[in-house]
N, C-alpha and C. Protein backbone atom coordinates (compact mmCIF):
# COMPACT_ATOMS: atom_id res chain seq x y z
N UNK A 1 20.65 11.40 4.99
CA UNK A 1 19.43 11.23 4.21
C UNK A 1 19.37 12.34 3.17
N UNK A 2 18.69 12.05 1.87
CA UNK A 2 18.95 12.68 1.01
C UNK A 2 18.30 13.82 1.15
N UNK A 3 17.79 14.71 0.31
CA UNK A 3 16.68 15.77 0.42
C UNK A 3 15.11 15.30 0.10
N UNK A 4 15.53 14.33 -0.55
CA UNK A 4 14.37 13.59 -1.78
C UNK A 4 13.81 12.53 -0.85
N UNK A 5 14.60 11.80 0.23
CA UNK A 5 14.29 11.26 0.74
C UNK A 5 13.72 11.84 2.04
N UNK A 6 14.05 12.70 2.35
CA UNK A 6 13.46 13.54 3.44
C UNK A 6 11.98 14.05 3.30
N UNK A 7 11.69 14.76 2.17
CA UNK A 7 10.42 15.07 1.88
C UNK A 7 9.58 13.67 1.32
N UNK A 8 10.34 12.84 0.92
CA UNK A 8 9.13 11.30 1.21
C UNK A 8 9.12 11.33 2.80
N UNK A 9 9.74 11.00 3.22
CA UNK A 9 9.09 10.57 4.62
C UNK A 9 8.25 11.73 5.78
N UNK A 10 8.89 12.65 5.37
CA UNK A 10 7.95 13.82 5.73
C UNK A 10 6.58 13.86 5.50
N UNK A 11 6.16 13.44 4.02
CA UNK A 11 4.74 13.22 3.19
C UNK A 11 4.24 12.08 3.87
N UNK A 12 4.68 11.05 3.74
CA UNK A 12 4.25 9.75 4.45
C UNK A 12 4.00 9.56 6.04
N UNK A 13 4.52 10.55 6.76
CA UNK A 13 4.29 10.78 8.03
C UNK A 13 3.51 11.34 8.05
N UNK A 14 3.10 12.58 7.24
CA UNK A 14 2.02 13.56 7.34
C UNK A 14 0.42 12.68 6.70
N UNK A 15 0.81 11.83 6.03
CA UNK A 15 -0.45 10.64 5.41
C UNK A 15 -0.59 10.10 6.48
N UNK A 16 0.32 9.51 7.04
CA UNK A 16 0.04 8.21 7.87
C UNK A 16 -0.74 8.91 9.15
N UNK A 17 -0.08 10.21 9.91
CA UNK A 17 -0.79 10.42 10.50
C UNK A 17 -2.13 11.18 10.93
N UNK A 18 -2.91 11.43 9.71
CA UNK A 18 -4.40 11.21 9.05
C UNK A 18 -4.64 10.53 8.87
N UNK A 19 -4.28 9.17 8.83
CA UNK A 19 -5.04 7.70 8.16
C UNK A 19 -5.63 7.43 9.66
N UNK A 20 -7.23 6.79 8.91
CA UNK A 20 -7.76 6.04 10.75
C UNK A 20 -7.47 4.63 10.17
N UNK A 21 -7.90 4.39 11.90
CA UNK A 21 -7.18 2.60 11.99
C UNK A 21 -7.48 1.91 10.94
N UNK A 22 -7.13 0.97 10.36
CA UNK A 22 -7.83 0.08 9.30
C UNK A 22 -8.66 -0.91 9.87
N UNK A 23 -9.87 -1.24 9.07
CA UNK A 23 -11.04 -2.07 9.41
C UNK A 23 -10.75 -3.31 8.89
N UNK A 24 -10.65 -4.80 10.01
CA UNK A 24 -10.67 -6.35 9.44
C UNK A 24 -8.67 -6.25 9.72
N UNK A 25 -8.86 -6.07 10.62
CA UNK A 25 -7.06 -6.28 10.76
C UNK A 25 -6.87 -7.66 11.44
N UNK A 26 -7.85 -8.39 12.38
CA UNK A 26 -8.17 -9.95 12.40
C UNK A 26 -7.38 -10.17 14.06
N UNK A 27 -6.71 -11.34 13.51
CA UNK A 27 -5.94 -11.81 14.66
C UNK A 27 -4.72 -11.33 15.48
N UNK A 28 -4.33 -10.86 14.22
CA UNK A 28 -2.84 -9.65 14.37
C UNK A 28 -3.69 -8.08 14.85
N UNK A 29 -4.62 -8.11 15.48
CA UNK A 29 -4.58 -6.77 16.01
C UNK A 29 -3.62 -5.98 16.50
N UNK A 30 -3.44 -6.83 18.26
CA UNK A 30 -3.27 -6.35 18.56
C UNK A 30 -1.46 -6.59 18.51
N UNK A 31 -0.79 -6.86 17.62
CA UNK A 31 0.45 -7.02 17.30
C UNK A 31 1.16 -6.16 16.53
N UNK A 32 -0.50 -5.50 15.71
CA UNK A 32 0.06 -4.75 14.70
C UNK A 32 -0.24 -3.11 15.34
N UNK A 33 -0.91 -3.13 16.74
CA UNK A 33 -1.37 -1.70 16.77
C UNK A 33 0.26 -1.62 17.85
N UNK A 34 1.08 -2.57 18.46
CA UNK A 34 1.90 -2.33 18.61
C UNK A 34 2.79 -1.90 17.86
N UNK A 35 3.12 -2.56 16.59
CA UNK A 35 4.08 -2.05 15.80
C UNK A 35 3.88 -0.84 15.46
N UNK A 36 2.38 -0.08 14.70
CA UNK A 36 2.44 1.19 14.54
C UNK A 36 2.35 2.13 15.99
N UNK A 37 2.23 1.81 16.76
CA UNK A 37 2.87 2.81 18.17
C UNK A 37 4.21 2.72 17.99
N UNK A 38 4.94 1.79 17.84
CA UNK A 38 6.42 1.52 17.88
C UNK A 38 6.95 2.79 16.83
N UNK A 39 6.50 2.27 15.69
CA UNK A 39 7.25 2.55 14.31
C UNK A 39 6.91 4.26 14.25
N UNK A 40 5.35 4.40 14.51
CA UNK A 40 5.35 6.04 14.92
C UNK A 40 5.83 6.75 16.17
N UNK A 41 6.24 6.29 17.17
CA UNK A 41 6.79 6.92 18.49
C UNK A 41 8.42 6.70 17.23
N UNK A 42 9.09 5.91 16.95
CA UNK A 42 10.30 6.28 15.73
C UNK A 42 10.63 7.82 15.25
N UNK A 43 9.41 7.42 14.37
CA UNK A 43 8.91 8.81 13.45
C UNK A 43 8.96 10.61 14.53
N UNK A 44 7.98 10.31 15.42
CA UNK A 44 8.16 10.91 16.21
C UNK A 44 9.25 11.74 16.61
N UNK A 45 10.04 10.54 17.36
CA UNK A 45 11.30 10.95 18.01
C UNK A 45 12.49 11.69 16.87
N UNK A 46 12.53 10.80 15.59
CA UNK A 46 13.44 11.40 14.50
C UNK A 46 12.85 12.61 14.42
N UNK A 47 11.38 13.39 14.04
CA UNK A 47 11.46 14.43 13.60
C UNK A 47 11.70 15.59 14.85
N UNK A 48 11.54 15.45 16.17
CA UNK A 48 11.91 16.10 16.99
C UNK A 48 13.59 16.27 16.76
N UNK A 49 14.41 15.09 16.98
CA UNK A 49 15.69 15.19 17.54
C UNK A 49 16.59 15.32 15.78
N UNK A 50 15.89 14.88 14.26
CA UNK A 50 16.51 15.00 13.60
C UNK A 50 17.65 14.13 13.64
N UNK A 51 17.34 12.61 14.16
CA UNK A 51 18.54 11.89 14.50
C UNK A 51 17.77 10.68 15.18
N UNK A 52 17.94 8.96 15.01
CA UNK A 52 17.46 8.03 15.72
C UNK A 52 18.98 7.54 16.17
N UNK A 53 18.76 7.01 17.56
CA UNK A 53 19.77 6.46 18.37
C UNK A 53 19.94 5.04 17.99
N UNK A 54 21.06 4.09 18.34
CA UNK A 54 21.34 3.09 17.82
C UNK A 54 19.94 2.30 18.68
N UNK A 55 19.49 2.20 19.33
CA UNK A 55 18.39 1.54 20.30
C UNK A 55 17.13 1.67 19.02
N UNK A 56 16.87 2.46 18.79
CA UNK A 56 16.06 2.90 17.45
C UNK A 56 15.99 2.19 16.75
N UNK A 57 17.23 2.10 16.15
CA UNK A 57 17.47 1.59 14.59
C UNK A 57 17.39 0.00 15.14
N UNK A 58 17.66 -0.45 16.14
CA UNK A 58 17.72 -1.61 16.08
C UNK A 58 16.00 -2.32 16.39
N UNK A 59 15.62 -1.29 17.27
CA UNK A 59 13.90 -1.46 17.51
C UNK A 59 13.34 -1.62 15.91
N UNK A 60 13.38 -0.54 14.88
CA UNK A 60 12.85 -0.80 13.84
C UNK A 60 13.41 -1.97 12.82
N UNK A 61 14.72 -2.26 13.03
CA UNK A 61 14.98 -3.40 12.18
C UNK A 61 13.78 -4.56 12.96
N UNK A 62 13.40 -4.99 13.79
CA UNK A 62 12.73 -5.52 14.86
C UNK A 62 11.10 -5.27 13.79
N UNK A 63 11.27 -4.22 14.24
CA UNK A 63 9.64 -4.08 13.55
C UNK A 63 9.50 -4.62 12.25
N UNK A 64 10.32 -4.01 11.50
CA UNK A 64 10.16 -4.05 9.90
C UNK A 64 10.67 -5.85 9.76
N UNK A 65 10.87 -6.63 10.45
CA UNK A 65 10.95 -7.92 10.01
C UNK A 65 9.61 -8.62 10.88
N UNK A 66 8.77 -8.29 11.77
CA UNK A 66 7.50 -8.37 12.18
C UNK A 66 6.73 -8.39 11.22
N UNK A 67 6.90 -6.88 10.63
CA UNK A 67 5.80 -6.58 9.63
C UNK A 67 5.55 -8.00 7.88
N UNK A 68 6.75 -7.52 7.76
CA UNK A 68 6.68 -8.64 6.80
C UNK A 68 6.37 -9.94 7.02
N UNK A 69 6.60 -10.71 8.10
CA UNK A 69 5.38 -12.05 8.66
C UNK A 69 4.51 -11.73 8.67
N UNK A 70 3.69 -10.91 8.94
CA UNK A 70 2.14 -10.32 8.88
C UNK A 70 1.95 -10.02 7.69
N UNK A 71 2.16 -8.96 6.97
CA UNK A 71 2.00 -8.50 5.87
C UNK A 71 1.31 -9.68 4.81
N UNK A 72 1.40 -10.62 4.55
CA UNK A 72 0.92 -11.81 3.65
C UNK A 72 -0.58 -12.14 4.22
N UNK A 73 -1.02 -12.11 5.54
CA UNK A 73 -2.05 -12.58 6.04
C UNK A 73 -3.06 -11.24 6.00
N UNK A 74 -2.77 -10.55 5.73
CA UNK A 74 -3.48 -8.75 5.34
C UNK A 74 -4.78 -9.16 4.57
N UNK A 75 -6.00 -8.64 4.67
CA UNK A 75 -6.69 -8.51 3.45
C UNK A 75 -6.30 -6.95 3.01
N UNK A 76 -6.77 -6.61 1.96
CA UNK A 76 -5.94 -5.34 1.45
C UNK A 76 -6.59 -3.93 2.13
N UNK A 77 -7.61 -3.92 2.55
CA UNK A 77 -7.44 -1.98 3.37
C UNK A 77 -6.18 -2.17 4.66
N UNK A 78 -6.25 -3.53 5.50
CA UNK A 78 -5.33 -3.00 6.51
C UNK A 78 -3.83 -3.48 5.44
N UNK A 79 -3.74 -4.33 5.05
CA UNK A 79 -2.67 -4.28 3.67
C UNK A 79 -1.86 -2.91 3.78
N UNK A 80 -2.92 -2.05 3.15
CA UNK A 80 -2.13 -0.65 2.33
C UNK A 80 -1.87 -0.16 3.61
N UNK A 81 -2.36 0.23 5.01
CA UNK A 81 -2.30 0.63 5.80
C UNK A 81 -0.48 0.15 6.79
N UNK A 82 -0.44 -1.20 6.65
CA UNK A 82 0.58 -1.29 7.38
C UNK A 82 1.70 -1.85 5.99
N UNK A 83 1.74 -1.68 4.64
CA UNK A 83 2.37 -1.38 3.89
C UNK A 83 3.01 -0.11 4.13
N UNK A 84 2.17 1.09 4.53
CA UNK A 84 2.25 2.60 4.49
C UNK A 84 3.42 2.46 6.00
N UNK A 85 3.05 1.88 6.98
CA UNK A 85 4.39 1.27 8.31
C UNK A 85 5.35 1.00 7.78
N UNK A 86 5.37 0.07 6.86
CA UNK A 86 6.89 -0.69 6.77
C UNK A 86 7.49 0.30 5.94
N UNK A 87 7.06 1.09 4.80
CA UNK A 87 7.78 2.05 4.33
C UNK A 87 8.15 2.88 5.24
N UNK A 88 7.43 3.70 6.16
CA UNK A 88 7.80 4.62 7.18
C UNK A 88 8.89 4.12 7.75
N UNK A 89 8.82 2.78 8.58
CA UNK A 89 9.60 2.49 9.08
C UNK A 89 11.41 1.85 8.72
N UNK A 90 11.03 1.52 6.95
CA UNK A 90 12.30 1.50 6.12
C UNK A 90 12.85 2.71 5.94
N UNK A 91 12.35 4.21 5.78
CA UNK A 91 12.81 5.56 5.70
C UNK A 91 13.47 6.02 6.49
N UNK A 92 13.20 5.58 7.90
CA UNK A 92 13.24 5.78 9.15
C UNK A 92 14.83 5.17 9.55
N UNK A 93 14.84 3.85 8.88
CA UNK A 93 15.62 2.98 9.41
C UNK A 93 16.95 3.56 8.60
N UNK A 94 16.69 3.86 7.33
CA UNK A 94 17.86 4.40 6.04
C UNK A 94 17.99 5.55 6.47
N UNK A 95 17.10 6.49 7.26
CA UNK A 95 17.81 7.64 8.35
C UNK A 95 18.79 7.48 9.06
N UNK A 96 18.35 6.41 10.11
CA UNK A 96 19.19 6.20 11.57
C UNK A 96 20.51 5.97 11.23
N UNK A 97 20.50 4.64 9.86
CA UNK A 97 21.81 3.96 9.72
C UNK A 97 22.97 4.76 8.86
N UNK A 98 22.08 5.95 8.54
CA UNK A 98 23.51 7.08 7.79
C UNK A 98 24.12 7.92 8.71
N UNK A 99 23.66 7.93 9.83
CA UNK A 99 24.35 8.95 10.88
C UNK A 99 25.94 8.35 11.35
């Protein structure tokens, strides 16, 4: 991962985890409060170990094709909110798969 890309996801982790839940998230609640446990226990684990395991990378390819079926049915606050996921979790994923 680059340097440039490191301090994005660094920033975006440090956003994301100040953001509160988003309000009107609907039917996909509780689908989507899985994915952001998922996609942040990710985040998590990379910035501890500096490294995601192949189990990882394959969990977030998983997520990040979830997200995008949902993503269309969004009204826009939880929108930007799990927009702000799938990037995390694309940063995440362009981590794992350069090791």
């Amino acid at each position: 991962m680059t340097a440039a890309n490191d301090r994005d996801l660094t920033r975006l982790w440090d956003i994301h985890q100040a953001a509160e839940w988003p309000v009107g998230v609907g039917s996909h609640e509780g689908q989507l409060m899985t994915l952001d446990t998922v996609v942040s226990g990710c985040a998590a684990y990379y910035f501890e170990e500096r490294e995601l395991d192949p189990q990882r990378v394959a969990i977030l390819e998983d997520c990040l094709s979830e997200l995008e079926a949902v993503l269309p049915e969004l009204s826009e606050d939880p929108s930007d909110y799990f927009e702000r996921v799938k990037q995390l979790g694309a940063l995440l994923l362009e981590a794992g798969r350069q090791q």
